[in-house]
C-alpha atoms as a PDB file:
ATOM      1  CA  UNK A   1       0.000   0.000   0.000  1.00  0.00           C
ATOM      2  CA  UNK A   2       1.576   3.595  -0.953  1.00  0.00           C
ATOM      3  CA  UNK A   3       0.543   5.947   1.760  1.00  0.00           C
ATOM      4  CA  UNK A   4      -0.031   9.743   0.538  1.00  0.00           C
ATOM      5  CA  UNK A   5       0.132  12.652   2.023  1.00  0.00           C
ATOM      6  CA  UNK A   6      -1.984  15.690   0.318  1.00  0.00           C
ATOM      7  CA  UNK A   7      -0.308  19.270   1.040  1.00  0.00           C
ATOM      8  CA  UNK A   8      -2.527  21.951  -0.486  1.00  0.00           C
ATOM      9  CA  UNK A   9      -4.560  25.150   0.456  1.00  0.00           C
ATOM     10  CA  UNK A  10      -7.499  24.828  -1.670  1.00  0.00           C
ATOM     11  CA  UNK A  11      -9.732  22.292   0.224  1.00  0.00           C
ATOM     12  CA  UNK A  12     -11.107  21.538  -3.352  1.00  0.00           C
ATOM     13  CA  UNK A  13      -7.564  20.329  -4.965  1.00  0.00           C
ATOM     14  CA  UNK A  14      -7.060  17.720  -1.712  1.00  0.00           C
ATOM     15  CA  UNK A  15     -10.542  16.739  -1.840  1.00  0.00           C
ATOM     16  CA  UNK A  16      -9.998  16.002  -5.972  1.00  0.00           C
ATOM     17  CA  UNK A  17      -6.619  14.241  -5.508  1.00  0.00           C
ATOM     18  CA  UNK A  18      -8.841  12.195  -2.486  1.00  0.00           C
ATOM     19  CA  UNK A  19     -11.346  10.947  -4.354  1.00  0.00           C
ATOM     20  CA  UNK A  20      -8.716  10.306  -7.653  1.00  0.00           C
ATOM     21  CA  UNK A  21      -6.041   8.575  -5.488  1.00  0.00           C
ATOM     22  CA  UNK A  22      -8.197   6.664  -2.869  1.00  0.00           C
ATOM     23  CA  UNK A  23     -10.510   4.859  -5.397  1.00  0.00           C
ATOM     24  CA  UNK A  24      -7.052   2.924  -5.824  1.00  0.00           C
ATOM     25  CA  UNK A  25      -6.702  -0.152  -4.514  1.00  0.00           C
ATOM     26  CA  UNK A  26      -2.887   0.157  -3.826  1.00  0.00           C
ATOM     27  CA  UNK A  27      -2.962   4.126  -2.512  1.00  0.00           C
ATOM     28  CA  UNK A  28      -4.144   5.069   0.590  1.00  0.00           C
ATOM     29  CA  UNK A  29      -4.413   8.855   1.565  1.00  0.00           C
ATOM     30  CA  UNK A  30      -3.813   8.958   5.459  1.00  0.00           C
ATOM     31  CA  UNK A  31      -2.413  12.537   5.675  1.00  0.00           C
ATOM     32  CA  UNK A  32      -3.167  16.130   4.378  1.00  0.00           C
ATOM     33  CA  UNK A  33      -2.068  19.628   5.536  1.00  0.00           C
ATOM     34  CA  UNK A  34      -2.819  23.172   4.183  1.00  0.00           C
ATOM     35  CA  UNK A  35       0.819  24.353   4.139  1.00  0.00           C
ATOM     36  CA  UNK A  36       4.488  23.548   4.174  1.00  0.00           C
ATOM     37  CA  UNK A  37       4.631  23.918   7.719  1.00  0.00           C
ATOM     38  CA  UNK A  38       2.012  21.444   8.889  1.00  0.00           C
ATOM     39  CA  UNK A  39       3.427  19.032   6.380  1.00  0.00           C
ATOM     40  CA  UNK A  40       7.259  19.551   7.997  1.00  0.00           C
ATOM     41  CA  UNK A  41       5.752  18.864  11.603  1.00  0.00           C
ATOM     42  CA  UNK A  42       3.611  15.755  10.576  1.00  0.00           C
ATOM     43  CA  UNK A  43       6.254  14.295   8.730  1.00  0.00           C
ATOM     44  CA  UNK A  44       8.595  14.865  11.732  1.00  0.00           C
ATOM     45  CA  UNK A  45       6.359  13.943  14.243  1.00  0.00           C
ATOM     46  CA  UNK A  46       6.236  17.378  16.199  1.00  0.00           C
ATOM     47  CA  UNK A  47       2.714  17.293  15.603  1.00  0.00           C
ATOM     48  CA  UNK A  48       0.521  14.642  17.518  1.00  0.00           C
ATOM     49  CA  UNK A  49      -1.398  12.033  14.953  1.00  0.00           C
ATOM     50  CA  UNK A  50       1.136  12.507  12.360  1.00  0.00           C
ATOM     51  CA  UNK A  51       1.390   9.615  10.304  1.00  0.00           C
ATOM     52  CA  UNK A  52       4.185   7.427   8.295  1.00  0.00           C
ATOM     53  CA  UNK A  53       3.703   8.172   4.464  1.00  0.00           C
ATOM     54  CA  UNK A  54       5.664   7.646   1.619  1.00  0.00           C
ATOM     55  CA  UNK A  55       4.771  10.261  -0.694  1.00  0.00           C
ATOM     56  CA  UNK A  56       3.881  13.496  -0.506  1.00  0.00           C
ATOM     57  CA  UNK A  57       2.220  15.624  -3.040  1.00  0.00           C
ATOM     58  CA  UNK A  58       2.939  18.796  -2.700  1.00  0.00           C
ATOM     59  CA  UNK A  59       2.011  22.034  -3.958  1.00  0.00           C
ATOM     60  CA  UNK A  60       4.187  24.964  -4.524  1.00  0.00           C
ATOM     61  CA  UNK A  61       2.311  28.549  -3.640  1.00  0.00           C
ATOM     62  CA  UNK A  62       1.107  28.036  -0.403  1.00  0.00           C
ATOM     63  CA  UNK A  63       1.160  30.512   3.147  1.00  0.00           C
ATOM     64  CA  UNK A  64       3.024  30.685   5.718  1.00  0.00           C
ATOM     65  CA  UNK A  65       5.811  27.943   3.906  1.00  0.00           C
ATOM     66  CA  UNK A  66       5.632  27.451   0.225  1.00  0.00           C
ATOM     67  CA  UNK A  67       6.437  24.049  -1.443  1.00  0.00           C
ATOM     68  CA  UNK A  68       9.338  23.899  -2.295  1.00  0.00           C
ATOM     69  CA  UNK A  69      10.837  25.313   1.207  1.00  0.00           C
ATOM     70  CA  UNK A  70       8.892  22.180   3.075  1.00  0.00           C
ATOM     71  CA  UNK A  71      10.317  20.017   0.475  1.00  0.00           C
ATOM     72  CA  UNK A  72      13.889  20.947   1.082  1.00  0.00           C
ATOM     73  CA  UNK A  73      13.412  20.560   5.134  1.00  0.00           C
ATOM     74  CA  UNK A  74      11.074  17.418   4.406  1.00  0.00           C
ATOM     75  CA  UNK A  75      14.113  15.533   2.739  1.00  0.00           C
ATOM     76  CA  UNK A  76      16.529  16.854   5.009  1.00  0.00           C
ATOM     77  CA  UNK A  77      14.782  14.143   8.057  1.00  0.00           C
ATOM     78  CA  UNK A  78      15.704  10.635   8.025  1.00  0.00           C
ATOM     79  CA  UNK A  79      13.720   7.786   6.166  1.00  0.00           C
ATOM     80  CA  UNK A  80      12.032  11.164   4.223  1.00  0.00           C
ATOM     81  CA  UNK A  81       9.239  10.353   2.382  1.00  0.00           C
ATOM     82  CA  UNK A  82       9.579  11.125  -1.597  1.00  0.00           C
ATOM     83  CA  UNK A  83       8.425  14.229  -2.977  1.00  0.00           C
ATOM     84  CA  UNK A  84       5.946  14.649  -6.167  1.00  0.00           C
ATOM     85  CA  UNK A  85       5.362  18.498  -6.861  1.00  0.00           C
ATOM     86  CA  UNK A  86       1.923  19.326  -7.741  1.00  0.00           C
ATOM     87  CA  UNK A  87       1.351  23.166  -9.416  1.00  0.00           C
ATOM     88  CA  UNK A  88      -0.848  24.808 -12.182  1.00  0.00           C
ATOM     89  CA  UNK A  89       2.937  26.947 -12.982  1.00  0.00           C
ATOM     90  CA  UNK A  90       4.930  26.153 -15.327  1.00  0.00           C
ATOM     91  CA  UNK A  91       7.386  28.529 -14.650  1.00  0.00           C
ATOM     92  CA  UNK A  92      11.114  27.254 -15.021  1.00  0.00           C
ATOM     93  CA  UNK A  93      12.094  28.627 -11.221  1.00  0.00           C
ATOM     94  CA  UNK A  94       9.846  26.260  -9.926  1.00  0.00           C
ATOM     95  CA  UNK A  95      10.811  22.997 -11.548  1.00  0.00           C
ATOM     96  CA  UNK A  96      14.245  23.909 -11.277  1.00  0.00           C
ATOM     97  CA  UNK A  97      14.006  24.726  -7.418  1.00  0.00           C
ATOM     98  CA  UNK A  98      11.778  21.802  -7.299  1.00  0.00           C
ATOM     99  CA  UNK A  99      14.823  19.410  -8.663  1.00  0.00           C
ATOM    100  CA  UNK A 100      17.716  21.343  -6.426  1.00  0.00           C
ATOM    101  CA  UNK A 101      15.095  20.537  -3.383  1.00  0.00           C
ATOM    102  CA  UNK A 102      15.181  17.115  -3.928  1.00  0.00           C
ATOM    103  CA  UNK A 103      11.631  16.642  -5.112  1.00  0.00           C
ATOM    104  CA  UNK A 104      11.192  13.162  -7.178  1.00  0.00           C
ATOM    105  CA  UNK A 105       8.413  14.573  -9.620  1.00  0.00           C
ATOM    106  CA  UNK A 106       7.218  17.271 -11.165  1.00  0.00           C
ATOM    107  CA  UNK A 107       3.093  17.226 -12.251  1.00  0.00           C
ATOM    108  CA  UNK A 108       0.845  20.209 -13.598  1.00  0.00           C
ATOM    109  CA  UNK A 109      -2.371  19.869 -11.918  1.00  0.00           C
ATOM    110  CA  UNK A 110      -4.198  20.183 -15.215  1.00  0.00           C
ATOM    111  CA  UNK A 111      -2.810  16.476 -16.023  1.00  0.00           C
ATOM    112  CA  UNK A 112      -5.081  13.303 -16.512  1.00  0.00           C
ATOM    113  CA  UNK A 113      -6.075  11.663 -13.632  1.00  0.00           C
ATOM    114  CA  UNK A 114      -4.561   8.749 -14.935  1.00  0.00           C
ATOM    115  CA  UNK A 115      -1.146  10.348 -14.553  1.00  0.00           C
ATOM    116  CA  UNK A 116      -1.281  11.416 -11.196  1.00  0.00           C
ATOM    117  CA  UNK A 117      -1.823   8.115  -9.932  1.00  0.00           C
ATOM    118  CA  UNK A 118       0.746   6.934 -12.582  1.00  0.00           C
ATOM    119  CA  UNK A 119       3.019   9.211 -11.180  1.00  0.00           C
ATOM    120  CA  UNK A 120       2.537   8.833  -7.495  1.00  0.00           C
ATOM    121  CA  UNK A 121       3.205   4.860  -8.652  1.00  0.00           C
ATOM    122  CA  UNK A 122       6.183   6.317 -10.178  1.00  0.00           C
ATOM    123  CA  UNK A 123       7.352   7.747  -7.728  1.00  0.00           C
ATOM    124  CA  UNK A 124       6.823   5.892  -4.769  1.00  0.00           C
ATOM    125  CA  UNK A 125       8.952   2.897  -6.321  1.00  0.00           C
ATOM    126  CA  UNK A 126      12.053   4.988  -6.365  1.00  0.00           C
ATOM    127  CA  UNK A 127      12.142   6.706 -10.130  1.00  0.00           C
ATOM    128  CA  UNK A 128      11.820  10.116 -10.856  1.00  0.00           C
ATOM    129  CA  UNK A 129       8.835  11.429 -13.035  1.00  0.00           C
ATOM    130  CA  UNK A 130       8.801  14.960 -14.918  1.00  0.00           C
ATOM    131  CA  UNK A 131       5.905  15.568 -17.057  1.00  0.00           C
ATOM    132  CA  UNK A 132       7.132  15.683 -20.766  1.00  0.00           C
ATOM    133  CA  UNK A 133       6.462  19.724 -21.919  1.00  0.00           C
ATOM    134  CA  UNK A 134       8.895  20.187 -18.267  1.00  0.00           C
ATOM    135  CA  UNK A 135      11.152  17.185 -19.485  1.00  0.00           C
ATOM    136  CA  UNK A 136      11.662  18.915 -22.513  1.00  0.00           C
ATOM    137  CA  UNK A 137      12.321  22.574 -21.071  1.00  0.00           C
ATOM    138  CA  UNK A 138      14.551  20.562 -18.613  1.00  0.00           C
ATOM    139  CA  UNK A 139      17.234  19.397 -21.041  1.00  0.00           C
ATOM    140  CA  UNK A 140      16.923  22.748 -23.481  1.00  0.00           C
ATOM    141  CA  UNK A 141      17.478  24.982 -20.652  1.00  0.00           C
ATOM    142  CA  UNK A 142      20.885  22.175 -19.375  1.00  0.00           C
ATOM    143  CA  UNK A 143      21.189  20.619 -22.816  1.00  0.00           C
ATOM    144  CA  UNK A 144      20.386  22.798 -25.685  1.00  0.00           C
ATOM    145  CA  UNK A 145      22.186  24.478 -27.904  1.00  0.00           C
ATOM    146  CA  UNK A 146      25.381  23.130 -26.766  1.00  0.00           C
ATOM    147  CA  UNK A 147      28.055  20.517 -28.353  1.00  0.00           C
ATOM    148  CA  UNK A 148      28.595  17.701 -26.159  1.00  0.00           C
ATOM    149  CA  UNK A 149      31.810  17.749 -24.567  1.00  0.00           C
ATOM    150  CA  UNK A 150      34.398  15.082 -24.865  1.00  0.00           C
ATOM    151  CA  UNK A 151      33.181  12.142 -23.513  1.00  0.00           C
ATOM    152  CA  UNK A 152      33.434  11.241 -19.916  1.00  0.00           C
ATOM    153  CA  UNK A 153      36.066   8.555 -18.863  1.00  0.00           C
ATOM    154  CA  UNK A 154      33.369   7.041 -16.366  1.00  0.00           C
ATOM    155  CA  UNK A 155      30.987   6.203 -19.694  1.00  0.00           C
ATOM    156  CA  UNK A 156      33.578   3.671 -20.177  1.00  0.00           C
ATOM    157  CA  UNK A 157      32.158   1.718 -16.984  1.00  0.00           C
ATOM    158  CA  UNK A 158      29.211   1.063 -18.938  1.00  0.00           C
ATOM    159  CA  UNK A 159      28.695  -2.022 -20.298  1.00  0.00           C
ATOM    160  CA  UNK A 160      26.641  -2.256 -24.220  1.00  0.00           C
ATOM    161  CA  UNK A 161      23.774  -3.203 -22.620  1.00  0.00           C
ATOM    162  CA  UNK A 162      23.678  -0.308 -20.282  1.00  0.00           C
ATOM    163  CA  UNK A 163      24.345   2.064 -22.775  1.00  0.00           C
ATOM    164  CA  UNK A 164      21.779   1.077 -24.739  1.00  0.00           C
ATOM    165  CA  UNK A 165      19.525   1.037 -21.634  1.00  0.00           C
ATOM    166  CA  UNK A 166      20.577   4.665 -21.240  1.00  0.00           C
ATOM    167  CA  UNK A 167      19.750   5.886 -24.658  1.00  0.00           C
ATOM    168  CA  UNK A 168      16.359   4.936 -24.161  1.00  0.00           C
ATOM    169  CA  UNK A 169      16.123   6.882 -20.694  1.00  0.00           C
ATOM    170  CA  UNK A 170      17.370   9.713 -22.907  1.00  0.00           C
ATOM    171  CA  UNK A 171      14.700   9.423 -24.719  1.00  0.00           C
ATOM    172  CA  UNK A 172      12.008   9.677 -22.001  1.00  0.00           C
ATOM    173  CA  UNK A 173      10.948   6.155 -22.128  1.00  0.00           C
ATOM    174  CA  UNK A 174       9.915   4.336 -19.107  1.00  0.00           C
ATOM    175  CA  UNK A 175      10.981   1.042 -18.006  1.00  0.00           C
ATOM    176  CA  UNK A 176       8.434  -0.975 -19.312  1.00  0.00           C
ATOM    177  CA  UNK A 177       8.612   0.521 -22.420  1.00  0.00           C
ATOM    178  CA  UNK A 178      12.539   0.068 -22.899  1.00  0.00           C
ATOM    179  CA  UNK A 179      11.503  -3.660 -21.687  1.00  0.00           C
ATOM    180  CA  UNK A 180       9.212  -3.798 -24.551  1.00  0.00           C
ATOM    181  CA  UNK A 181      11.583  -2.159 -27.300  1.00  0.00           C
ATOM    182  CA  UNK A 182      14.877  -4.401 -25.691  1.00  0.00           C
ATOM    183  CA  UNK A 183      12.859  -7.834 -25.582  1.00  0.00           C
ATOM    184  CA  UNK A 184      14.395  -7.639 -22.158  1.00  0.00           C
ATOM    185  CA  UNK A 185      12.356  -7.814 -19.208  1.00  0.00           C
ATOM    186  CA  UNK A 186      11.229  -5.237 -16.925  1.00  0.00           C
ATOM    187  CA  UNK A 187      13.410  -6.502 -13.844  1.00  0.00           C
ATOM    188  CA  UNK A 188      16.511  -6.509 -15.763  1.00  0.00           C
ATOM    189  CA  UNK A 189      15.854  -2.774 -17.563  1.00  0.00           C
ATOM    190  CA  UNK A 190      15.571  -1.872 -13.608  1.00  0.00           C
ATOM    191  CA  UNK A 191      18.821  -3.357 -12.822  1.00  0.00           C
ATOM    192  CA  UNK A 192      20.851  -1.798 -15.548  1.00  0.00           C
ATOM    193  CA  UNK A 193      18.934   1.688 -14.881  1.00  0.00           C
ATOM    194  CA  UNK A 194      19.985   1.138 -11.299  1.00  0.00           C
ATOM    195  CA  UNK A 195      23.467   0.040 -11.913  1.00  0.00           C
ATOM    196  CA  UNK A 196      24.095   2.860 -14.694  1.00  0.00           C
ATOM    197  CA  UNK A 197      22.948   6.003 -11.893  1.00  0.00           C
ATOM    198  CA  UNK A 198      25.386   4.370  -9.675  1.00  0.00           C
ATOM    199  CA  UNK A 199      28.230   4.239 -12.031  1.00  0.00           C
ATOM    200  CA  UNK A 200      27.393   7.863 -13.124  1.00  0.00           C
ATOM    201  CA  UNK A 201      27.034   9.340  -9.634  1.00  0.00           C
ATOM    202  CA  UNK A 202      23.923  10.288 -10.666  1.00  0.00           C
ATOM    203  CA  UNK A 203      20.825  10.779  -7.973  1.00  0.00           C
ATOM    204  CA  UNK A 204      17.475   9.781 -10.662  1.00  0.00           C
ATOM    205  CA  UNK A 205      16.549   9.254 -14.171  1.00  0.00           C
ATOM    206  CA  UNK A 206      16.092  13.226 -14.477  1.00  0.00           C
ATOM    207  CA  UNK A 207      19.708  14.056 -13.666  1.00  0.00           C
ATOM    208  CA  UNK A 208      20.592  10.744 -16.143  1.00  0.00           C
ATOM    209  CA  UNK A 209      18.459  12.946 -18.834  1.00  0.00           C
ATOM    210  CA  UNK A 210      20.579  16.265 -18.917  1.00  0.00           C
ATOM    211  CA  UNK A 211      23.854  14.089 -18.228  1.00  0.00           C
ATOM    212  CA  UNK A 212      22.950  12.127 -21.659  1.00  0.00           C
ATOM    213  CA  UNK A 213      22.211  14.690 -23.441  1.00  0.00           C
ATOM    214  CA  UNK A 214      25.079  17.122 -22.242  1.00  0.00           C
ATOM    215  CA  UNK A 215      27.397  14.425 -23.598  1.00  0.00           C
ATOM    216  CA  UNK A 216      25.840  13.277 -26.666  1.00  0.00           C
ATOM    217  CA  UNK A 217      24.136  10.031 -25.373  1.00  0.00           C
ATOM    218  CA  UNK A 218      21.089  10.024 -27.107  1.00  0.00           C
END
């Protein structure tokens, strides 16, 4: 079961994402709050009847602590919970503040319901999820309109099968889907996604993007 937290002002959004995520058989929603701060102190336990979760969906503009502050502090405690930021902005300071937080996703609100509960699936089994318009302004704003450099010695720890692995992650697919275009199966795509971060130094799949296509890996 993937225990939620719901961090949002409106009373309307958490009620929404309620009824969206809880009709899920594997989700259950046992937390919300209506700012950073009273996220931060049921996450940490300051606050009686706070309760274990594993993600939190958070949103950004918010009083007295904005999102992206509480997400920060929230991954700062041990055994943090993951972080999926939920806005109706767009704007690049958030998603790149969002990423430098910490935060595992990035969703616009205005997305199917489908892919928030995708995502918070996502999410809660250790990848990182952008949606793909921010994907996209995530490797032109790190990627684009550069020539890759010379290629990193450490890209020589990858074995072919990695590599190719990684191309695909380039490319925005998921791992079923590079499962599906590798005739490999989803386990082992994990494994070699897994072992290529480590190799790389790199923290998720959205730092693997703008590494790959900073150095021509795509």
């Amino acid at each position: 079961m993937i225990r939620i937290m719901l961090v949002d002002d409106q009373e309307m959004v958490r009620t929404g994402f309620r009824l969206i995520l809880g009709s899920e058989e594997d989700i259950d929603v046992v937390a919300e709050a209506t700012d950073g701060r009273e996220a931060l102190s049921l996450v940490d336990g300051t606050t009686p009847g706070g309760a274990s979760v594993d993600v939190v969906l958070m949103d950004v503009q918010m009083p007295n602590m904005d999102g992206l502050e509480a997400t920060r502090r929230i991954l700062e405690i041990a055994d943090a919970p993951k972080v999926l930021i939920l806005t109706t902005f767009e704007r690049d300071e958030y998603i790149f503040e969002a990423l430098r937080a910490g935060a595992s996703g990035f969703l616009l609100k205005n997305a199917p319901p489908e892919d928030l509960v995708d995502a918070v699936r996502v999410v809660a089994s250790g990848e990182a999820l952008l949606s793909p318009s921010v994907t996209q302004r995530v490797i032109g704003t790190f990627a684009g309109g550069t020539e890759p450099v010379t290629r990193p010695p450490e890209l020589d720890q990858l074995t072919a099968r990695e590599i190719e692995v990684f191309e695909q992650v380039a490319a925005g697919l998921s791992n079923g889907e590079i499962a599906e275009k590798l005739y490999v199966g989803e386990a082992t795509v994990k494994t070699h996604v897994s072992n290529l971060l480590s190799k790389l130094h790199l923290r998720d799949r959205v730092q693997a993007v703008v590494y790959a296509h900073r150095h021509g890996i795509s």
